[in-house]
C-alpha atoms as a PDB file:
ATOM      1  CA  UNK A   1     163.162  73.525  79.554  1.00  0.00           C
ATOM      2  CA  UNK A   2     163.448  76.176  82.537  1.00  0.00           C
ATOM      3  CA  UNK A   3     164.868  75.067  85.981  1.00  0.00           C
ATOM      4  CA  UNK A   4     163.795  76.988  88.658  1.00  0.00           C
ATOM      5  CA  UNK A   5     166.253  78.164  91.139  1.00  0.00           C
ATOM      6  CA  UNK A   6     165.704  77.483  94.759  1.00  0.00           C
ATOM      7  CA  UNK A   7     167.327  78.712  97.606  1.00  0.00           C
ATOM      8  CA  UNK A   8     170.751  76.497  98.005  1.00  0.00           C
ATOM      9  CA  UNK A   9     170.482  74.319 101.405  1.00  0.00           C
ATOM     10  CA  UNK A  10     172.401  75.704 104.292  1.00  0.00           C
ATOM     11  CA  UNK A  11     174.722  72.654 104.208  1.00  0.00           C
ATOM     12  CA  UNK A  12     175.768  73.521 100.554  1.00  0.00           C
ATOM     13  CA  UNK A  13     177.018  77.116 101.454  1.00  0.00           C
ATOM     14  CA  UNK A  14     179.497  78.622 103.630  1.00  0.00           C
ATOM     15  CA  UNK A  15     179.792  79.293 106.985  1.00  0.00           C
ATOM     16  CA  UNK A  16     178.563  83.474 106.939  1.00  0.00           C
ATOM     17  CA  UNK A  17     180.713  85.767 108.772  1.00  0.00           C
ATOM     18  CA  UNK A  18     177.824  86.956 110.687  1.00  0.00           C
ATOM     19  CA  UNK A  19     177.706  82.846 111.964  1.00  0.00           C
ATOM     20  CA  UNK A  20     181.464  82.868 112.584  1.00  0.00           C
ATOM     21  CA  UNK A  21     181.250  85.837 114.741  1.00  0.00           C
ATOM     22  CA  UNK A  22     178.290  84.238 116.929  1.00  0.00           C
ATOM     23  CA  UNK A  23     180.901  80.708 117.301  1.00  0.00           C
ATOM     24  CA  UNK A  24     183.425  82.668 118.133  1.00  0.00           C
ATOM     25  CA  UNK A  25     181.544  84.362 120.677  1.00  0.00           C
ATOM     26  CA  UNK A  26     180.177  80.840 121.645  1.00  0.00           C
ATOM     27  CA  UNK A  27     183.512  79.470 122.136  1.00  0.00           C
ATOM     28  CA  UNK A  28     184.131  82.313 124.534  1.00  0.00           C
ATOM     29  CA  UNK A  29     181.196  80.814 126.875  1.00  0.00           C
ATOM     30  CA  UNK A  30     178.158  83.076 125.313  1.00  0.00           C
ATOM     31  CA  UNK A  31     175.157  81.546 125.306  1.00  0.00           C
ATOM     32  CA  UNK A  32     173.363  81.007 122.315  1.00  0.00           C
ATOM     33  CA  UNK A  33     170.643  83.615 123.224  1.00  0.00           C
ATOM     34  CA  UNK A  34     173.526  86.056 123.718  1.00  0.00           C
ATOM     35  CA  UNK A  35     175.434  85.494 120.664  1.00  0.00           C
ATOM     36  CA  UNK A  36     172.250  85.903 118.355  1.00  0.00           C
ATOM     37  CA  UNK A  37     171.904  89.329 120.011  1.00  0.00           C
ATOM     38  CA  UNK A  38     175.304  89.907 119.391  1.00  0.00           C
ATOM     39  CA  UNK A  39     174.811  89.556 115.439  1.00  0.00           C
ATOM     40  CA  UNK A  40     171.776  90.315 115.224  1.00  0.00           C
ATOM     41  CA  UNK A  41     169.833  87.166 114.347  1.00  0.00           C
ATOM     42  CA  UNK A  42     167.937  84.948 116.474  1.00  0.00           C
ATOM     43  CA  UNK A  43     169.556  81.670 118.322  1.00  0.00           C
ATOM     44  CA  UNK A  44     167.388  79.115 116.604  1.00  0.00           C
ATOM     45  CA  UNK A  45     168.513  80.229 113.096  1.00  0.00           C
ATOM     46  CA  UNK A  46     172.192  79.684 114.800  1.00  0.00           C
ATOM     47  CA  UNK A  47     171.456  76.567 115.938  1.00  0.00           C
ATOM     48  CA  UNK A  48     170.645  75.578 112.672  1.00  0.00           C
ATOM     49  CA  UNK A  49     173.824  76.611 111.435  1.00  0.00           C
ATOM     50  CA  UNK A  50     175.477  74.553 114.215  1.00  0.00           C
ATOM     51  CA  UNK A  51     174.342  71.335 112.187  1.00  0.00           C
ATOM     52  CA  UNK A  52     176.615  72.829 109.337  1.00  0.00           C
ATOM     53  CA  UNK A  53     179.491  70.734 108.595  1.00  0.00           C
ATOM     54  CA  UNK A  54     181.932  73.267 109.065  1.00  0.00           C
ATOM     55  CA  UNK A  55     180.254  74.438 112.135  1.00  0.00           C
ATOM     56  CA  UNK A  56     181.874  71.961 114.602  1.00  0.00           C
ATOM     57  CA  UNK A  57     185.669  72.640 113.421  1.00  0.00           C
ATOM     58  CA  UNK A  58     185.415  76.003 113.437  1.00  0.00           C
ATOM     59  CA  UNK A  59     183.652  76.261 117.156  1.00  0.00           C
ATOM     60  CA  UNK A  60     186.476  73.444 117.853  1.00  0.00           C
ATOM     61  CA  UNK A  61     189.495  75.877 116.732  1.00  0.00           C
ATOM     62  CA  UNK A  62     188.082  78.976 118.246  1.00  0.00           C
ATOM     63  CA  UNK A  63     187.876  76.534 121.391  1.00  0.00           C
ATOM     64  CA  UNK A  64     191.294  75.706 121.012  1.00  0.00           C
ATOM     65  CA  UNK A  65     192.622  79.550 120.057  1.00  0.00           C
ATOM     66  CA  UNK A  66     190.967  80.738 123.282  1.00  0.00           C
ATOM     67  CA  UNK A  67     193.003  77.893 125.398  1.00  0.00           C
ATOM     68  CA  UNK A  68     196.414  79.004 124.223  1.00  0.00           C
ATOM     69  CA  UNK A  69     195.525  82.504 124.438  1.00  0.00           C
ATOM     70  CA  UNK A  70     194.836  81.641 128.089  1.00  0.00           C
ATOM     71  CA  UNK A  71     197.322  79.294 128.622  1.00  0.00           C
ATOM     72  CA  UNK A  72     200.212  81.938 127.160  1.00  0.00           C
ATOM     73  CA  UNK A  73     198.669  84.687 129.793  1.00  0.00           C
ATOM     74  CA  UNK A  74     199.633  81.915 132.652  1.00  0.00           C
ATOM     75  CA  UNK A  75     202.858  81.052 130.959  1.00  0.00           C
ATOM     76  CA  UNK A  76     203.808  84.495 130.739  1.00  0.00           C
ATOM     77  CA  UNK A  77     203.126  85.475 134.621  1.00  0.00           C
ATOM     78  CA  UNK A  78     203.975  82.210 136.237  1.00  0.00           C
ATOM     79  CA  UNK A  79     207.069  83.711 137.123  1.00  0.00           C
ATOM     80  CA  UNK A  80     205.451  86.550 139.309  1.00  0.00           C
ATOM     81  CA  UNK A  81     202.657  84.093 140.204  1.00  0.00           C
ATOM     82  CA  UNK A  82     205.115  81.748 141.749  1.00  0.00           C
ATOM     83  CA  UNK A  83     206.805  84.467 143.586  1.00  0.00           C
ATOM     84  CA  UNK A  84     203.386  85.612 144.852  1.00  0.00           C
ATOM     85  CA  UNK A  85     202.789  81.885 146.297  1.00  0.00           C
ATOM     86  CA  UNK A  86     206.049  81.736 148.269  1.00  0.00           C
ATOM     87  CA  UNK A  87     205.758  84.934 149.550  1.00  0.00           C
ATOM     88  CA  UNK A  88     202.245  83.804 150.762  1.00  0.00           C
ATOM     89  CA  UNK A  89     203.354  80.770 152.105  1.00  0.00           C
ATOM     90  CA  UNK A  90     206.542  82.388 153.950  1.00  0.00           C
ATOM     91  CA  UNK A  91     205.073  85.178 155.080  1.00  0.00           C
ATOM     92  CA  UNK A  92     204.618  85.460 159.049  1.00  0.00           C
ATOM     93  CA  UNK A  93     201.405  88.039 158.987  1.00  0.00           C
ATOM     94  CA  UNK A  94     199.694  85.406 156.675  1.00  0.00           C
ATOM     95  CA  UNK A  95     197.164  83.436 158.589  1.00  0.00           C
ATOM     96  CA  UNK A  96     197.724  79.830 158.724  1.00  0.00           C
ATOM     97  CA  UNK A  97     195.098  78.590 156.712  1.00  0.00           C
ATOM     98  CA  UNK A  98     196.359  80.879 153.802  1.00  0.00           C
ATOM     99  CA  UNK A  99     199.958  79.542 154.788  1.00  0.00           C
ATOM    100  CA  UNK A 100     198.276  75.735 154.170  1.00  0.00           C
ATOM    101  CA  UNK A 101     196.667  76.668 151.391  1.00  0.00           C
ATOM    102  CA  UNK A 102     199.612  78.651 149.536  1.00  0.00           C
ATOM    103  CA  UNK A 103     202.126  75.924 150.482  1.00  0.00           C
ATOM    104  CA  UNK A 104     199.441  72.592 149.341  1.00  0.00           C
ATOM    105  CA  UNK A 105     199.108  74.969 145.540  1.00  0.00           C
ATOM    106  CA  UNK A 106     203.087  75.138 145.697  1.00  0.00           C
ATOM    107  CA  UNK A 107     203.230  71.601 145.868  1.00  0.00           C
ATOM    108  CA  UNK A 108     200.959  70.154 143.216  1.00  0.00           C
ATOM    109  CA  UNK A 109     202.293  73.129 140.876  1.00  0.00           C
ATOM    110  CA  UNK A 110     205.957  71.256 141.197  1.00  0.00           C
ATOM    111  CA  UNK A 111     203.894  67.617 141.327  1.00  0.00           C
ATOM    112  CA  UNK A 112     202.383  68.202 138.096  1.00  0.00           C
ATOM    113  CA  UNK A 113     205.624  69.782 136.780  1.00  0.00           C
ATOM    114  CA  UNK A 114     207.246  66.119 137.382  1.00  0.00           C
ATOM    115  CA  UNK A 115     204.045  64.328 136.545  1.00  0.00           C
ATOM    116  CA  UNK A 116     204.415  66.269 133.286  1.00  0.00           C
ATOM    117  CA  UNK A 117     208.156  65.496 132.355  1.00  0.00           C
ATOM    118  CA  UNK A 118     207.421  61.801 132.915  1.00  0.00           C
ATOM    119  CA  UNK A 119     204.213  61.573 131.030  1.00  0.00           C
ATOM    120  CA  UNK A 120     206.148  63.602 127.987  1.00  0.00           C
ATOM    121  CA  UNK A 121     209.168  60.901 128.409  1.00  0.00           C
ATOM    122  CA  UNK A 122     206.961  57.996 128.302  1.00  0.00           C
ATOM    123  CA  UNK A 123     205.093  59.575 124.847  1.00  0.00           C
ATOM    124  CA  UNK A 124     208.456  59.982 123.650  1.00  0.00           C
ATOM    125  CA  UNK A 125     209.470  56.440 124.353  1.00  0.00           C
ATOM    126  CA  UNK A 126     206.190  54.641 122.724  1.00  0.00           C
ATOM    127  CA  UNK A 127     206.684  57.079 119.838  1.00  0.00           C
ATOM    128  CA  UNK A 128     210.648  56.032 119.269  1.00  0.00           C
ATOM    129  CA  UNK A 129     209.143  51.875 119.493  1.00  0.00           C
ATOM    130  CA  UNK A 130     206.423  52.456 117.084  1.00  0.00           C
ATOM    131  CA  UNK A 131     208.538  54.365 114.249  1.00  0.00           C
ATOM    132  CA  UNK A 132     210.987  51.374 114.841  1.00  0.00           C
ATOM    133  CA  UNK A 133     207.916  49.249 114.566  1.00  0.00           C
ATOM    134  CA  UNK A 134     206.209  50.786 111.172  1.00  0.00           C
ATOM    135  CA  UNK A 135     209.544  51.508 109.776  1.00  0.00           C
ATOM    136  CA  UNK A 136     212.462  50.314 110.745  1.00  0.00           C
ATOM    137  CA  UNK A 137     213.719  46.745 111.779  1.00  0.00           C
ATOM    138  CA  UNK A 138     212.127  45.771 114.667  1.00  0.00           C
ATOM    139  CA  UNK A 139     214.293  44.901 117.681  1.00  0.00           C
ATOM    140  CA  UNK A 140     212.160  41.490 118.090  1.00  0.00           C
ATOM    141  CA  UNK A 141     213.346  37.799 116.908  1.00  0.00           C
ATOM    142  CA  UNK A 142     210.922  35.361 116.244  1.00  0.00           C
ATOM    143  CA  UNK A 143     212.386  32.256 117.395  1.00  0.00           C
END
């Protein structure tokens, strides 16, 4: 008995690099149009792909590389862009409405800084009660 060998189903194989390279690109805000040019294949056949299993999670962690990437450029120049903003917001030849505007971004920077701190206290607080909770003896009497 012969068994004829069909073409595997695109959810049984790999991602191809060539559709990893068009994600990536997608993660970066491409379109799908653009990305198919980009690899040379057309942006139905990627969409296709995009119903892969593996599709989702890897388009999720380029997502999530790009964000830190991003978010360590900020990080790294908040210094001089916090400088910039008081220099703006001090500075006599600066029209008013910059003034306003440089002093209002000052503010909800440090808001958010403290809305930040808080929010991070409180997680830590709920995480401390639930390990006592799941783990340890709870601090509650049943009377």
């Amino acid at each position: 008995m012969t068994f004829a060998m069909g073409k595997r189903r695109r959810e049984d194989q790999e991602l191809p690099p060539v559709v990893k390279k068009a994600l990536v690109l997608r993660a970066s805000g491409a379109s799908w149009v653009d990305c198919a040019a980009a690899v040379g294949t057309s942006a139905t056949n990627l969409r296709e792909w995009r119903k892969h299993p593996d599709a989702d999670g890897f388009l999720q962690e380029a997502i999530k590389s790009n964000l830190e990437q991003a978010h360590t450029l900020l990080a790294d120049a908040a210094p001089r862009l916090a400088m910039r903003l008081v220099e703006l917001g001090l500075d006599p030849k600066v029209k008013a409405y910059a003034q306003i505007s440089a002093i209002s971004e000052a503010f909800k920077v440090l808001q958010q800084g403290v809305i930040d701190k808080e929010n991070q206290d409180q997680i830590r607080t709920i995480k401390e009660t639930l390990e006592q909770l799941e783990g340890g003896t709870p601090n509650v009497i049943d009377v």
